[in-house]
PDB file of N, CA and C in Angstrom:
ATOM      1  N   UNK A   1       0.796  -1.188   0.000  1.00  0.00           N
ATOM      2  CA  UNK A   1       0.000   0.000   0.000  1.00  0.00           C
ATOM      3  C   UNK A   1       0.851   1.270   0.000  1.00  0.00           C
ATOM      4  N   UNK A   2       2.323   1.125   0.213  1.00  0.00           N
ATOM      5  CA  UNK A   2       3.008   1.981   0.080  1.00  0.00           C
ATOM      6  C   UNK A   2       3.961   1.707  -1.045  1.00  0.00           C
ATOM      7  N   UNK A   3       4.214   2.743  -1.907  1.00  0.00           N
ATOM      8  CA  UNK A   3       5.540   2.914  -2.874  1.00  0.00           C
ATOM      9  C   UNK A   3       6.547   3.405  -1.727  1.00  0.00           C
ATOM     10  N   UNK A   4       7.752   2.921  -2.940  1.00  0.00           N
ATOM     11  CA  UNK A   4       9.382   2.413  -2.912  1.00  0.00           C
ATOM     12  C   UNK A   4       9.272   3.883  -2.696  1.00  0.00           C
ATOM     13  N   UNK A   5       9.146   4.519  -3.560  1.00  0.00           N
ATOM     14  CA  UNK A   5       9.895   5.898  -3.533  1.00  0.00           C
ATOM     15  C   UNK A   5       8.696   7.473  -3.691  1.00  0.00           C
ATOM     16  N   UNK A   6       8.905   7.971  -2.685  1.00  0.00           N
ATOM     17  CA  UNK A   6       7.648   9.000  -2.406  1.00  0.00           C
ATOM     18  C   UNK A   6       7.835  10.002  -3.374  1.00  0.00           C
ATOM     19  N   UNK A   7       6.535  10.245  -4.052  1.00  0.00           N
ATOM     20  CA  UNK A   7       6.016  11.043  -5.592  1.00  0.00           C
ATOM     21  C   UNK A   7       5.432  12.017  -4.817  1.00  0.00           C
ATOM     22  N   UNK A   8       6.036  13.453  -4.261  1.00  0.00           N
ATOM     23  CA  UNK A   8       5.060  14.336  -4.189  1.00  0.00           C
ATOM     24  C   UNK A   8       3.603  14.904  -5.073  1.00  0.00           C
ATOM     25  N   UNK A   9       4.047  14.268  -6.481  1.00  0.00           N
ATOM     26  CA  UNK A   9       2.952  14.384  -7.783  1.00  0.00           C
ATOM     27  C   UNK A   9       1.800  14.120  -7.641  1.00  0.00           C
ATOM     28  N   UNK A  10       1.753  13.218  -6.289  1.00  0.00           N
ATOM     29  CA  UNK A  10       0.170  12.130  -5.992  1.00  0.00           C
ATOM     30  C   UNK A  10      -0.185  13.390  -5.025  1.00  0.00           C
ATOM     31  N   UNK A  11      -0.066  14.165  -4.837  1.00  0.00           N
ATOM     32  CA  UNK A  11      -0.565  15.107  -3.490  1.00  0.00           C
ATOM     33  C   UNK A  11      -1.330  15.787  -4.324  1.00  0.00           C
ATOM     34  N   UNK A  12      -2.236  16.571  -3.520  1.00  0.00           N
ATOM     35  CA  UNK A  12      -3.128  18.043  -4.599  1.00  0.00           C
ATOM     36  C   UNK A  12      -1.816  19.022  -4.466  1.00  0.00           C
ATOM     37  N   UNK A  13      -1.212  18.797  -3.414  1.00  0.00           N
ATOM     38  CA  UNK A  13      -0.556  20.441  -3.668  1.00  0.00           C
ATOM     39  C   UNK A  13       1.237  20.215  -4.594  1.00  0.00           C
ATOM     40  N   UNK A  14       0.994  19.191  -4.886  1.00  0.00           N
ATOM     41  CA  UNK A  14       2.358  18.789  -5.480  1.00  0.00           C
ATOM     42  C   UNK A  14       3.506  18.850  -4.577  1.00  0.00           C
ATOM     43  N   UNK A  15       3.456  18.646  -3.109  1.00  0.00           N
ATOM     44  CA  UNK A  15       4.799  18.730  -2.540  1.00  0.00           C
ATOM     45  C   UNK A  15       4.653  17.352  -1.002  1.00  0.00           C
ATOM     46  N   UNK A  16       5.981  17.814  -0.637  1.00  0.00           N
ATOM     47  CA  UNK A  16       5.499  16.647   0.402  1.00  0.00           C
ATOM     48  C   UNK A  16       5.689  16.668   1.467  1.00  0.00           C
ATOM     49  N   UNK A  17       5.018  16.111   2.043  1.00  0.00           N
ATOM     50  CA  UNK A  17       4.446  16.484   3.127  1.00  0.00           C
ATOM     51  C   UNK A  17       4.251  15.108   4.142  1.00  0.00           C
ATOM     52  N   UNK A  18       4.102  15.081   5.634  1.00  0.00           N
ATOM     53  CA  UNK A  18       3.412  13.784   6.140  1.00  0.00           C
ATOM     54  C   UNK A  18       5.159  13.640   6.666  1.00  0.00           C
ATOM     55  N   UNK A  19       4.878  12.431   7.096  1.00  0.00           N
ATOM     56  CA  UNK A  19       5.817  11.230   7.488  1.00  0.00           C
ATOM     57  C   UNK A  19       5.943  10.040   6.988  1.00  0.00           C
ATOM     58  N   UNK A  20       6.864   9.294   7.323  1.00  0.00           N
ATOM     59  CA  UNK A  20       6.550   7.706   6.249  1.00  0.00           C
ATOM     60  C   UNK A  20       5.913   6.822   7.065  1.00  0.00           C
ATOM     61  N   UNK A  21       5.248   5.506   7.037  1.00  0.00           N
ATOM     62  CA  UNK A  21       4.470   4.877   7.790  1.00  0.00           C
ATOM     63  C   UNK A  21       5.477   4.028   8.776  1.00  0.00           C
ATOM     64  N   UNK A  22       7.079   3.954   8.552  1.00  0.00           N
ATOM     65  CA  UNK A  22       8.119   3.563   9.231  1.00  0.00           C
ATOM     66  C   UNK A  22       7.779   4.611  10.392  1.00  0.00           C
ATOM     67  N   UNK A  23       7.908   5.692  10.267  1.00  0.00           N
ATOM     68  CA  UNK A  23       7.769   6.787  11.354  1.00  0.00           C
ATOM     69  C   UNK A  23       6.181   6.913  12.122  1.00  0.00           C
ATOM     70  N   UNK A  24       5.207   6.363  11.564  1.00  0.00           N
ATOM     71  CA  UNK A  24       4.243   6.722  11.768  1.00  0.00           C
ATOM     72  C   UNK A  24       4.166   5.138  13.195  1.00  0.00           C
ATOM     73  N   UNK A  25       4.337   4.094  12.612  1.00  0.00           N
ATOM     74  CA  UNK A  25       4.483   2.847  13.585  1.00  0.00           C
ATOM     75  C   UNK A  25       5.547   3.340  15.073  1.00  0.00           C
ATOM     76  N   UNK A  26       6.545   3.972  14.430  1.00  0.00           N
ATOM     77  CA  UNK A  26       7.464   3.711  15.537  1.00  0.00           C
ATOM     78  C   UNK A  26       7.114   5.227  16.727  1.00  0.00           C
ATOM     79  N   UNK A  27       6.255   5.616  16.377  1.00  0.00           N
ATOM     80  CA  UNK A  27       5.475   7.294  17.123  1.00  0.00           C
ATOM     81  C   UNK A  27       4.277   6.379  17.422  1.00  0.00           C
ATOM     82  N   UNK A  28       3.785   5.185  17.025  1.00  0.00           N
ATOM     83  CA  UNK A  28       2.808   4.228  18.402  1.00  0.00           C
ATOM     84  C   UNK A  28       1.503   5.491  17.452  1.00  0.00           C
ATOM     85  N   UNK A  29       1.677   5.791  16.238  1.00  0.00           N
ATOM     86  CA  UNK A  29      -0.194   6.572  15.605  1.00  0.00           C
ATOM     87  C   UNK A  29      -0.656   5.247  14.911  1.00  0.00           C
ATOM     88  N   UNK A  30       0.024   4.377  14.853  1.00  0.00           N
ATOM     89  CA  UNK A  30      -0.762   3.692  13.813  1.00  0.00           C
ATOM     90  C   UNK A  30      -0.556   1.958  15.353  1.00  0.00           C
ATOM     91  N   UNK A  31      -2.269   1.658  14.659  1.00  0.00           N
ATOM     92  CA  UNK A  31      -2.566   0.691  15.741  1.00  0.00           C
ATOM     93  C   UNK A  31      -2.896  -0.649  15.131  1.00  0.00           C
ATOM     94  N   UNK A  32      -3.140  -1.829  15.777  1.00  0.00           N
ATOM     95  CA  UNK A  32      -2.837  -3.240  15.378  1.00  0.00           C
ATOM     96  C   UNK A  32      -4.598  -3.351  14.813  1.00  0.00           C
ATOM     97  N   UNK A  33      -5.815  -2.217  15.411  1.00  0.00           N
ATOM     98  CA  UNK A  33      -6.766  -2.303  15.004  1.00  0.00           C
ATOM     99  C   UNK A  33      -7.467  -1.259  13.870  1.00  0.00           C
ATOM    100  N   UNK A  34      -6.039  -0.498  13.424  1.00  0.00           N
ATOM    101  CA  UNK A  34      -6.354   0.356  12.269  1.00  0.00           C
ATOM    102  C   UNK A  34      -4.627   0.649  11.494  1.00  0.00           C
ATOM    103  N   UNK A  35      -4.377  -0.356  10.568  1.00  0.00           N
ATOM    104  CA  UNK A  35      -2.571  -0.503  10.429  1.00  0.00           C
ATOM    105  C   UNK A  35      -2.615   0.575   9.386  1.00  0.00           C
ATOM    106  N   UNK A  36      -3.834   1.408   8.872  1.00  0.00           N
ATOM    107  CA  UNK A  36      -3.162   2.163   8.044  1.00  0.00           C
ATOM    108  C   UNK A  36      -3.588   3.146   8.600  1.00  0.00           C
ATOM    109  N   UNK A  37      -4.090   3.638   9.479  1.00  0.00           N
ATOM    110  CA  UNK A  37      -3.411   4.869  10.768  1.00  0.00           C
ATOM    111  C   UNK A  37      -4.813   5.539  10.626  1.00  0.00           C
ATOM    112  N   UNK A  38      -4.724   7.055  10.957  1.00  0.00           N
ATOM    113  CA  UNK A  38      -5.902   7.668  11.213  1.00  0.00           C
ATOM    114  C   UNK A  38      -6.598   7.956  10.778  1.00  0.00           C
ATOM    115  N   UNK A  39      -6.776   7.823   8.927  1.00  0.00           N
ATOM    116  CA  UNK A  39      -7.768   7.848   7.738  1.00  0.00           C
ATOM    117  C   UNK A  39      -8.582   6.595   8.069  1.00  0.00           C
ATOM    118  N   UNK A  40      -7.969   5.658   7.959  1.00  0.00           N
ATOM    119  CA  UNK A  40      -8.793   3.969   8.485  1.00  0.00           C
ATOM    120  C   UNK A  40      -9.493   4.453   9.623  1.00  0.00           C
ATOM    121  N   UNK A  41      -8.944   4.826  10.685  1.00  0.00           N
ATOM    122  CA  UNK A  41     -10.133   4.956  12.253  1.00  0.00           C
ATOM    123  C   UNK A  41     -11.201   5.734  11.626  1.00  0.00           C
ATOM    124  N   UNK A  42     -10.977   6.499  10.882  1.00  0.00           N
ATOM    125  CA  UNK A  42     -11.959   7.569  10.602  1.00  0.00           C
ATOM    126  C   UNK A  42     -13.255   7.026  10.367  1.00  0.00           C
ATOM    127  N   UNK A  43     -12.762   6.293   8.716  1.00  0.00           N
ATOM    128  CA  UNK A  43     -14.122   5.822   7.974  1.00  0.00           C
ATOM    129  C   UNK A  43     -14.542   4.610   8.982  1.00  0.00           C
ATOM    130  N   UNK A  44     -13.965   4.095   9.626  1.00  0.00           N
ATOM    131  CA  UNK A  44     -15.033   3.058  10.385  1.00  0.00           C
ATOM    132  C   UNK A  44     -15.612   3.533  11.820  1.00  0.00           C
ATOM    133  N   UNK A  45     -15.053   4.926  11.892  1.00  0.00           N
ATOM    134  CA  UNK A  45     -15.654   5.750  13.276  1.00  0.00           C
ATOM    135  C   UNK A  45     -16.953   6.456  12.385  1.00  0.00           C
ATOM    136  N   UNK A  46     -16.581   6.714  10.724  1.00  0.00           N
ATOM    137  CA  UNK A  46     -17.841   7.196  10.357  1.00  0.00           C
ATOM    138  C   UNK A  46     -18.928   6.318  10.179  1.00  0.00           C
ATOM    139  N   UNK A  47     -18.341   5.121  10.147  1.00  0.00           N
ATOM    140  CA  UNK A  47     -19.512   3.980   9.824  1.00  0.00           C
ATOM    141  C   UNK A  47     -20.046   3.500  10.518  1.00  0.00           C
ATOM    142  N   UNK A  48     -19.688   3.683  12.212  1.00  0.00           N
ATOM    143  CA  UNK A  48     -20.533   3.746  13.483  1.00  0.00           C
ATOM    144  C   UNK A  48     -19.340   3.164  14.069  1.00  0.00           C
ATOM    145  N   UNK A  49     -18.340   2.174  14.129  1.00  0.00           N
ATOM    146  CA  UNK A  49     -17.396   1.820  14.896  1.00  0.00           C
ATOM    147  C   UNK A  49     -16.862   2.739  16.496  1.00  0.00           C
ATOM    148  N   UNK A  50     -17.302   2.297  17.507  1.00  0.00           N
ATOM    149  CA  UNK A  50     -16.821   2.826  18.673  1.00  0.00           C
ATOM    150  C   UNK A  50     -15.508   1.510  19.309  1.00  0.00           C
ATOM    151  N   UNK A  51     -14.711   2.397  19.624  1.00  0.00           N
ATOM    152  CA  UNK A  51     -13.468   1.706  20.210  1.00  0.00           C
ATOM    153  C   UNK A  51     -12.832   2.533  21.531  1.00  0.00           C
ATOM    154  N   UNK A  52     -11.816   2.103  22.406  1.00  0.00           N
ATOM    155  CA  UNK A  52     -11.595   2.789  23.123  1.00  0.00           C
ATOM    156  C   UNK A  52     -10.245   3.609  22.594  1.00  0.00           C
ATOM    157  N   UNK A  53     -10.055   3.749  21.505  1.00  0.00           N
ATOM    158  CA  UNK A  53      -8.834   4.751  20.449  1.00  0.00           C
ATOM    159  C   UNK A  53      -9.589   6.090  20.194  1.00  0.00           C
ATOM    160  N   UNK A  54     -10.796   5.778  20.096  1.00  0.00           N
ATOM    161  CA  UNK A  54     -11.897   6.893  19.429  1.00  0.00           C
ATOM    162  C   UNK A  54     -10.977   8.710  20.557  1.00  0.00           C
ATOM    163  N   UNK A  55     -10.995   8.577  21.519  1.00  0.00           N
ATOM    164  CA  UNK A  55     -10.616   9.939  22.225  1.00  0.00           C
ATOM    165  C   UNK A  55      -9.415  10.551  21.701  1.00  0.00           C
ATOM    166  N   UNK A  56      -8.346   9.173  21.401  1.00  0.00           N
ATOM    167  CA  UNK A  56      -6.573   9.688  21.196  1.00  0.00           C
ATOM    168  C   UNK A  56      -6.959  10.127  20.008  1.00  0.00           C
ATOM    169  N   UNK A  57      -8.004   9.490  18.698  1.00  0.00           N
ATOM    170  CA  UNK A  57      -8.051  10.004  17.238  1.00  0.00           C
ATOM    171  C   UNK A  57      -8.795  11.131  17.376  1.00  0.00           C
ATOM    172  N   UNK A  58      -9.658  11.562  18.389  1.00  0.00           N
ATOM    173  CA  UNK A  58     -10.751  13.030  17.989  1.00  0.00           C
ATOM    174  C   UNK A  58      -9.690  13.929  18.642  1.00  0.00           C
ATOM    175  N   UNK A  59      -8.736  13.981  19.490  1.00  0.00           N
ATOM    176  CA  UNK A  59      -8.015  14.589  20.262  1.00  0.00           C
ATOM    177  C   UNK A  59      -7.059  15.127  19.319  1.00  0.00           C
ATOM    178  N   UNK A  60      -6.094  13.982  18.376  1.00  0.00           N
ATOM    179  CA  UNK A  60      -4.860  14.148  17.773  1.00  0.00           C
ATOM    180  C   UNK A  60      -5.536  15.180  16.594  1.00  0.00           C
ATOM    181  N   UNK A  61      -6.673  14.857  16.068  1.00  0.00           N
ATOM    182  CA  UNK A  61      -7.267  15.334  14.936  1.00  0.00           C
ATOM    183  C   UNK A  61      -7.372  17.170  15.569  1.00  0.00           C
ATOM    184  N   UNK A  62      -8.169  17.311  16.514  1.00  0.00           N
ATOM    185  CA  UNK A  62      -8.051  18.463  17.177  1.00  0.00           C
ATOM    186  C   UNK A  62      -7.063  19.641  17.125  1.00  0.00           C
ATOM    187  N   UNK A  63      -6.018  18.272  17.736  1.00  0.00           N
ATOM    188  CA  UNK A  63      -5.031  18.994  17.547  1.00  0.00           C
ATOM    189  C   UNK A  63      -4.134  20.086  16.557  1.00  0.00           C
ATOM    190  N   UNK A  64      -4.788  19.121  15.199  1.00  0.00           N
ATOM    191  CA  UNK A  64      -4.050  19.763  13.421  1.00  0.00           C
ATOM    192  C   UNK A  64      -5.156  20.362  13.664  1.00  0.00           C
ATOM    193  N   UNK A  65      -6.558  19.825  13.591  1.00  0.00           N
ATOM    194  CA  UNK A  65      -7.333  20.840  12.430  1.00  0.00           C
ATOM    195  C   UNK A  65      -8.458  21.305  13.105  1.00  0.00           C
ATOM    196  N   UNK A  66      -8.556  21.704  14.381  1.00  0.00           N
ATOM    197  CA  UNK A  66      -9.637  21.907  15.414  1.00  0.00           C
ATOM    198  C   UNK A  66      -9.179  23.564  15.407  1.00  0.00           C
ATOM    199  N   UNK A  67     -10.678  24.317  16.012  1.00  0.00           N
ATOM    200  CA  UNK A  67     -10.735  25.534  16.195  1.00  0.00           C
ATOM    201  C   UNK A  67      -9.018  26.140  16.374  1.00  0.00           C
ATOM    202  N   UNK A  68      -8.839  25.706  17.251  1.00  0.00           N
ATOM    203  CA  UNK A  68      -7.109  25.885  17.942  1.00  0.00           C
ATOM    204  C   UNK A  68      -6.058  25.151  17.829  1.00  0.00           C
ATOM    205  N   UNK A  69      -6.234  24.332  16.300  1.00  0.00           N
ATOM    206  CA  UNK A  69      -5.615  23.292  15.718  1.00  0.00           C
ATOM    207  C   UNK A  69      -4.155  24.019  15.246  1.00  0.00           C
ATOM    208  N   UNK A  70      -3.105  23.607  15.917  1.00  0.00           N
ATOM    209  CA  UNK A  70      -1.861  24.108  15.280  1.00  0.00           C
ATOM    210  C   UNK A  70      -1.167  24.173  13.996  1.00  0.00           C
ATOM    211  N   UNK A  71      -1.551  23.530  12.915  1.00  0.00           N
ATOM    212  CA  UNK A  71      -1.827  23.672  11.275  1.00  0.00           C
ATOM    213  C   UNK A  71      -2.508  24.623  10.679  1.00  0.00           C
ATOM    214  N   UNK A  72      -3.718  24.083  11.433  1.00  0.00           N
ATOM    215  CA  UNK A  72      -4.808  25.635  10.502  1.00  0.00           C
ATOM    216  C   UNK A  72      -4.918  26.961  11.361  1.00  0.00           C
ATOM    217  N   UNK A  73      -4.341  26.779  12.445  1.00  0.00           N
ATOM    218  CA  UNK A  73      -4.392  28.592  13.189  1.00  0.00           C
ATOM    219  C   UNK A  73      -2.917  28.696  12.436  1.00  0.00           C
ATOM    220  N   UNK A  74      -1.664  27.887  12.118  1.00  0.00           N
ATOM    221  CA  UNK A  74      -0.696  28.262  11.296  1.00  0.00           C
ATOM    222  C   UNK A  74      -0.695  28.845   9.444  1.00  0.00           C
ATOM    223  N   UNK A  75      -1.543  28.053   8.937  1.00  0.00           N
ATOM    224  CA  UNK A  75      -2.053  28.719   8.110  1.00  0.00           C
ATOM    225  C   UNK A  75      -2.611  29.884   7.409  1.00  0.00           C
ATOM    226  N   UNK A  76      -3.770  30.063   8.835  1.00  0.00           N
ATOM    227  CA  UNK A  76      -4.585  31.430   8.951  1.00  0.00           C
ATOM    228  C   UNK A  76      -3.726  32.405   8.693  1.00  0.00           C
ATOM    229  N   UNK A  77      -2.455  32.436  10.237  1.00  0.00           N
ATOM    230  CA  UNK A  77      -2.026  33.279  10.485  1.00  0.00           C
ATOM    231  C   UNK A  77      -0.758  33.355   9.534  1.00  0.00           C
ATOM    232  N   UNK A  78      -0.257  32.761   8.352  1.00  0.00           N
ATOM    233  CA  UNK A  78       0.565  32.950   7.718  1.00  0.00           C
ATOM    234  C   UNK A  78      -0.480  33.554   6.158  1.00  0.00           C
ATOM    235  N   UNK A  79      -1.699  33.586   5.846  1.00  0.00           N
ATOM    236  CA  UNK A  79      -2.663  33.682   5.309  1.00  0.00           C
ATOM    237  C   UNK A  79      -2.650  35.272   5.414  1.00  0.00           C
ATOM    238  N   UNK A  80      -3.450  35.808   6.684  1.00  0.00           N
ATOM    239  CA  UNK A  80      -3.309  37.171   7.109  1.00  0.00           C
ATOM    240  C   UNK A  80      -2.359  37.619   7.265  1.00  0.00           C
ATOM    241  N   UNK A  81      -1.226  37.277   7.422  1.00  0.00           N
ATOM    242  CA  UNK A  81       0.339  38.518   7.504  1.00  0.00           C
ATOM    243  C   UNK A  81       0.759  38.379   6.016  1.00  0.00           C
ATOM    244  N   UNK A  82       0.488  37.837   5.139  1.00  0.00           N
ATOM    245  CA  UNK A  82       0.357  38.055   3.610  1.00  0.00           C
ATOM    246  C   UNK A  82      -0.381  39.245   3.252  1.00  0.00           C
ATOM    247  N   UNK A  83      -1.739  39.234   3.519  1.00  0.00           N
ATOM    248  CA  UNK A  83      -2.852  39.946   3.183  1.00  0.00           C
ATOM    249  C   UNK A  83      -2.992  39.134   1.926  1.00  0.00           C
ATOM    250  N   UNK A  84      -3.077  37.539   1.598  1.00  0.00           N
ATOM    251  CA  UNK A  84      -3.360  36.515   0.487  1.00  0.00           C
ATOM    252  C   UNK A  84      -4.699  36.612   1.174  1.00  0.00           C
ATOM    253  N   UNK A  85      -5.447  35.571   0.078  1.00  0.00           N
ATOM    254  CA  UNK A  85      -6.825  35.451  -0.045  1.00  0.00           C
ATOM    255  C   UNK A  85      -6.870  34.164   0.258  1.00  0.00           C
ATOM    256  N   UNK A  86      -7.594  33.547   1.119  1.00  0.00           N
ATOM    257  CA  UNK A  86      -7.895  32.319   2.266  1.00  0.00           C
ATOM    258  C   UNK A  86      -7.309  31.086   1.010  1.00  0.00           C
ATOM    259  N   UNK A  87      -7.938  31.359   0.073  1.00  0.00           N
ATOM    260  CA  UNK A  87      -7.862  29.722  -0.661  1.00  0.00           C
ATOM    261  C   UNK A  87      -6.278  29.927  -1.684  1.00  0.00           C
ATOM    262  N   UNK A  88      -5.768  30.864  -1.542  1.00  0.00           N
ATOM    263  CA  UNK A  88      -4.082  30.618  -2.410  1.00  0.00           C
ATOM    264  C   UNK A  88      -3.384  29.683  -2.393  1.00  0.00           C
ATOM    265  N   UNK A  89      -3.440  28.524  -2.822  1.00  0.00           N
ATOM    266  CA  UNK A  89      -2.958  27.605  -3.178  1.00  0.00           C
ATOM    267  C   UNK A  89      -1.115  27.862  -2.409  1.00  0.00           C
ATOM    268  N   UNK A  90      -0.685  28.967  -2.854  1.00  0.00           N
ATOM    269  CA  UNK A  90       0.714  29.294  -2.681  1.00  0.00           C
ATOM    270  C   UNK A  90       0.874  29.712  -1.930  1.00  0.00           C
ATOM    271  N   UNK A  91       0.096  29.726  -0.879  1.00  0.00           N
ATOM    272  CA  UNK A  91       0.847  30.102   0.740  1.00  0.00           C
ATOM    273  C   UNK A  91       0.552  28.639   1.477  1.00  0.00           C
ATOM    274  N   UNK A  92       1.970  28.349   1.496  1.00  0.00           N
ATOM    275  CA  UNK A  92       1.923  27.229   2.658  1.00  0.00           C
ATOM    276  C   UNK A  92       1.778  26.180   2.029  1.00  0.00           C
ATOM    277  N   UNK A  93       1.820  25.667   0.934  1.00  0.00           N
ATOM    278  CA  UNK A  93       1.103  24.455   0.458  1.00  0.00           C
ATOM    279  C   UNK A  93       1.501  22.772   1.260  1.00  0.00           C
ATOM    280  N   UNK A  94       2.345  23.176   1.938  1.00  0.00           N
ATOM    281  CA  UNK A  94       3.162  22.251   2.602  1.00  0.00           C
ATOM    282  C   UNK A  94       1.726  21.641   4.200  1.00  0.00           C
ATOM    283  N   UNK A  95       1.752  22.950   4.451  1.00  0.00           N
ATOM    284  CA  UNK A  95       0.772  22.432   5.517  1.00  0.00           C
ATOM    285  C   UNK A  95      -0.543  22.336   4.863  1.00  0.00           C
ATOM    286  N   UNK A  96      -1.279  23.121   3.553  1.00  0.00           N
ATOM    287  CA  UNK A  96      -2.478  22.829   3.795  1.00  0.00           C
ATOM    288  C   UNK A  96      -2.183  21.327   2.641  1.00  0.00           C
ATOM    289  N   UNK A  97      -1.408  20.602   2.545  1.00  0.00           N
ATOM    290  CA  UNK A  97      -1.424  19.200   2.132  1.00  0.00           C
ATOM    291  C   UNK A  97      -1.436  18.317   3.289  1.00  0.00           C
ATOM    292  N   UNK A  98      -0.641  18.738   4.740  1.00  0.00           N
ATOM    293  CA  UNK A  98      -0.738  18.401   5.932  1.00  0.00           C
ATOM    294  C   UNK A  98      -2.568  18.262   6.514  1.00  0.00           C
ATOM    295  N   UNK A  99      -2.891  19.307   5.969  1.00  0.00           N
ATOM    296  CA  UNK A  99      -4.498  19.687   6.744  1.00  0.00           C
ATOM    297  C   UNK A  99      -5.278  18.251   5.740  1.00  0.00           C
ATOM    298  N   UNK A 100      -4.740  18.680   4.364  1.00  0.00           N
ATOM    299  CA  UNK A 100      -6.081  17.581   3.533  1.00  0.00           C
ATOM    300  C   UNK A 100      -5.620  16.065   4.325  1.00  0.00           C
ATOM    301  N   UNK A 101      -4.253  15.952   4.383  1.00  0.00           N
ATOM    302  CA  UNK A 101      -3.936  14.167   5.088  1.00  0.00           C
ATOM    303  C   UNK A 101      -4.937  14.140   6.099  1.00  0.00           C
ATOM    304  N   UNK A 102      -5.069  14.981   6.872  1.00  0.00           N
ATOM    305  CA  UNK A 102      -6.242  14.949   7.912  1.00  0.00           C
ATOM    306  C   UNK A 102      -7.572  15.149   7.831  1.00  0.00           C
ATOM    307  N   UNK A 103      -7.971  15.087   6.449  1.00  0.00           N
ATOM    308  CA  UNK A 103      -9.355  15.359   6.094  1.00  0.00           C
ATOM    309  C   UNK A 103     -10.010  16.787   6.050  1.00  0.00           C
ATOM    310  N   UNK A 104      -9.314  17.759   6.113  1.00  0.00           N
ATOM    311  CA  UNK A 104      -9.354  19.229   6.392  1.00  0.00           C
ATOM    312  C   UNK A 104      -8.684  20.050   5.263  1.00  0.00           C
ATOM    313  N   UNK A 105     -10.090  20.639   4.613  1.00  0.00           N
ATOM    314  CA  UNK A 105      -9.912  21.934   3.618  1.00  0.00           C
ATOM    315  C   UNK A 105      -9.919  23.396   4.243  1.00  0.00           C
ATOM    316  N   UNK A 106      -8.987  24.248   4.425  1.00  0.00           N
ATOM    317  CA  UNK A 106      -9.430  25.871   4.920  1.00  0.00           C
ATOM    318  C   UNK A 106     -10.498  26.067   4.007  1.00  0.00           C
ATOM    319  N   UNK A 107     -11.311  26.853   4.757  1.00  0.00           N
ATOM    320  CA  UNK A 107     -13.092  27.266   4.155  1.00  0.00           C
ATOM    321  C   UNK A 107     -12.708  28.935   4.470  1.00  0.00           C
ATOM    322  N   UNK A 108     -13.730  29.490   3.491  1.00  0.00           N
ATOM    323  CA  UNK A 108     -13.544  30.664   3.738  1.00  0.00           C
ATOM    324  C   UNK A 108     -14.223  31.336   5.049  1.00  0.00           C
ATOM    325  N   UNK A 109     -15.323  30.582   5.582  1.00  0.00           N
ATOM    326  CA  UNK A 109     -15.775  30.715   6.998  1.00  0.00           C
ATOM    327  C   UNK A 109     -15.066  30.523   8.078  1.00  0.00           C
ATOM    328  N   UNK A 110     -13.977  29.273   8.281  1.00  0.00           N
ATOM    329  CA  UNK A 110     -12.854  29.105   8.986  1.00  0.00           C
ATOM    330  C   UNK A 110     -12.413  30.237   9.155  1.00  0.00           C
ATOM    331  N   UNK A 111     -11.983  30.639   7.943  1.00  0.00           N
ATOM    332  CA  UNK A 111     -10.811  31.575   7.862  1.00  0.00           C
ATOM    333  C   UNK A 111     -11.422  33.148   8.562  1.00  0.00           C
ATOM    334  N   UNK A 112     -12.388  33.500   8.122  1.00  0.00           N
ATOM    335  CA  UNK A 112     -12.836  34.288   8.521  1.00  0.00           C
ATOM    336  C   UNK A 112     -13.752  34.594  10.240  1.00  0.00           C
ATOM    337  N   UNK A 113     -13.772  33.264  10.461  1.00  0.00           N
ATOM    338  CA  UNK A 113     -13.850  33.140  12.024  1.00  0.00           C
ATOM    339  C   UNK A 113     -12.719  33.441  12.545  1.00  0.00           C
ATOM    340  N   UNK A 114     -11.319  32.918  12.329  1.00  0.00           N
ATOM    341  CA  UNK A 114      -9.930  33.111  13.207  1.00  0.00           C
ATOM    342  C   UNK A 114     -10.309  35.090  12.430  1.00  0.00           C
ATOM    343  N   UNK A 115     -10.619  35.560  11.849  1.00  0.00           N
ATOM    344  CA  UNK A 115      -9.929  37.137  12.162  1.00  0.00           C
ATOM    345  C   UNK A 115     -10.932  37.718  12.815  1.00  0.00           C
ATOM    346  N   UNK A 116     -11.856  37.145  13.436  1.00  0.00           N
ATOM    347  CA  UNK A 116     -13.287  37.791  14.196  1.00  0.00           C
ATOM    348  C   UNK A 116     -12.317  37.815  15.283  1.00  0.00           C
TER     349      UNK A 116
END
């Protein structure tokens, strides 16, 4: 499920981003009841699956892409000291390829909540 050699080309934002799943096992994110890590917990947490992982995955997720998520308040705020327009592809593309691994698009409502 993984290639030999990492193609930033397969990303939307063309660059790369993430960790390798060597790194992802040996950081204890990826579990013996979801081996391909926190996209897998997802869709079977969307498909009703309750486990006792469910807190560490809504928590870690939080963490990137929640109100006070350290990715997308990084974003924002590299967004606004531009004076760029929320969806520019070319600011940051590094993290908002980070945000999509996590299931997370900046919205222009997001964006415009962090400058309220």
């Amino acid at each position: 499920m993984t290639q030999q050699k990492y193609d930033p080309d397969m990303n939307n934002y063309g660059v790369k981003a993430g960790q390798s799943l060597e790194a992802w096992e040996k950081a204890g994110w990826v579990t013996e009841q979801d081996p391909r890590g926190w996209f897998q917990w997802y869709c079977r947490f969307y498909l009703g699956r309750r486990t006792a992982d469910d807190e560490r995955q809504i928590d870690r997720w939080l963490g990137v892409c929640g109100p006070t998520g350290r990715f997308k308040t990084a974003l924002v705020k590299k967004i606004a000291n531009q004076s760029a327009s929320w969806n520019d592809r070319d600011i940051s593309p590094v993290v908002r390829q980070t945000l999509q691994h996590w299931a997370y698009r900046l919205t222009e409502a997001d964006y415009n909540a962090y400058l309220l």
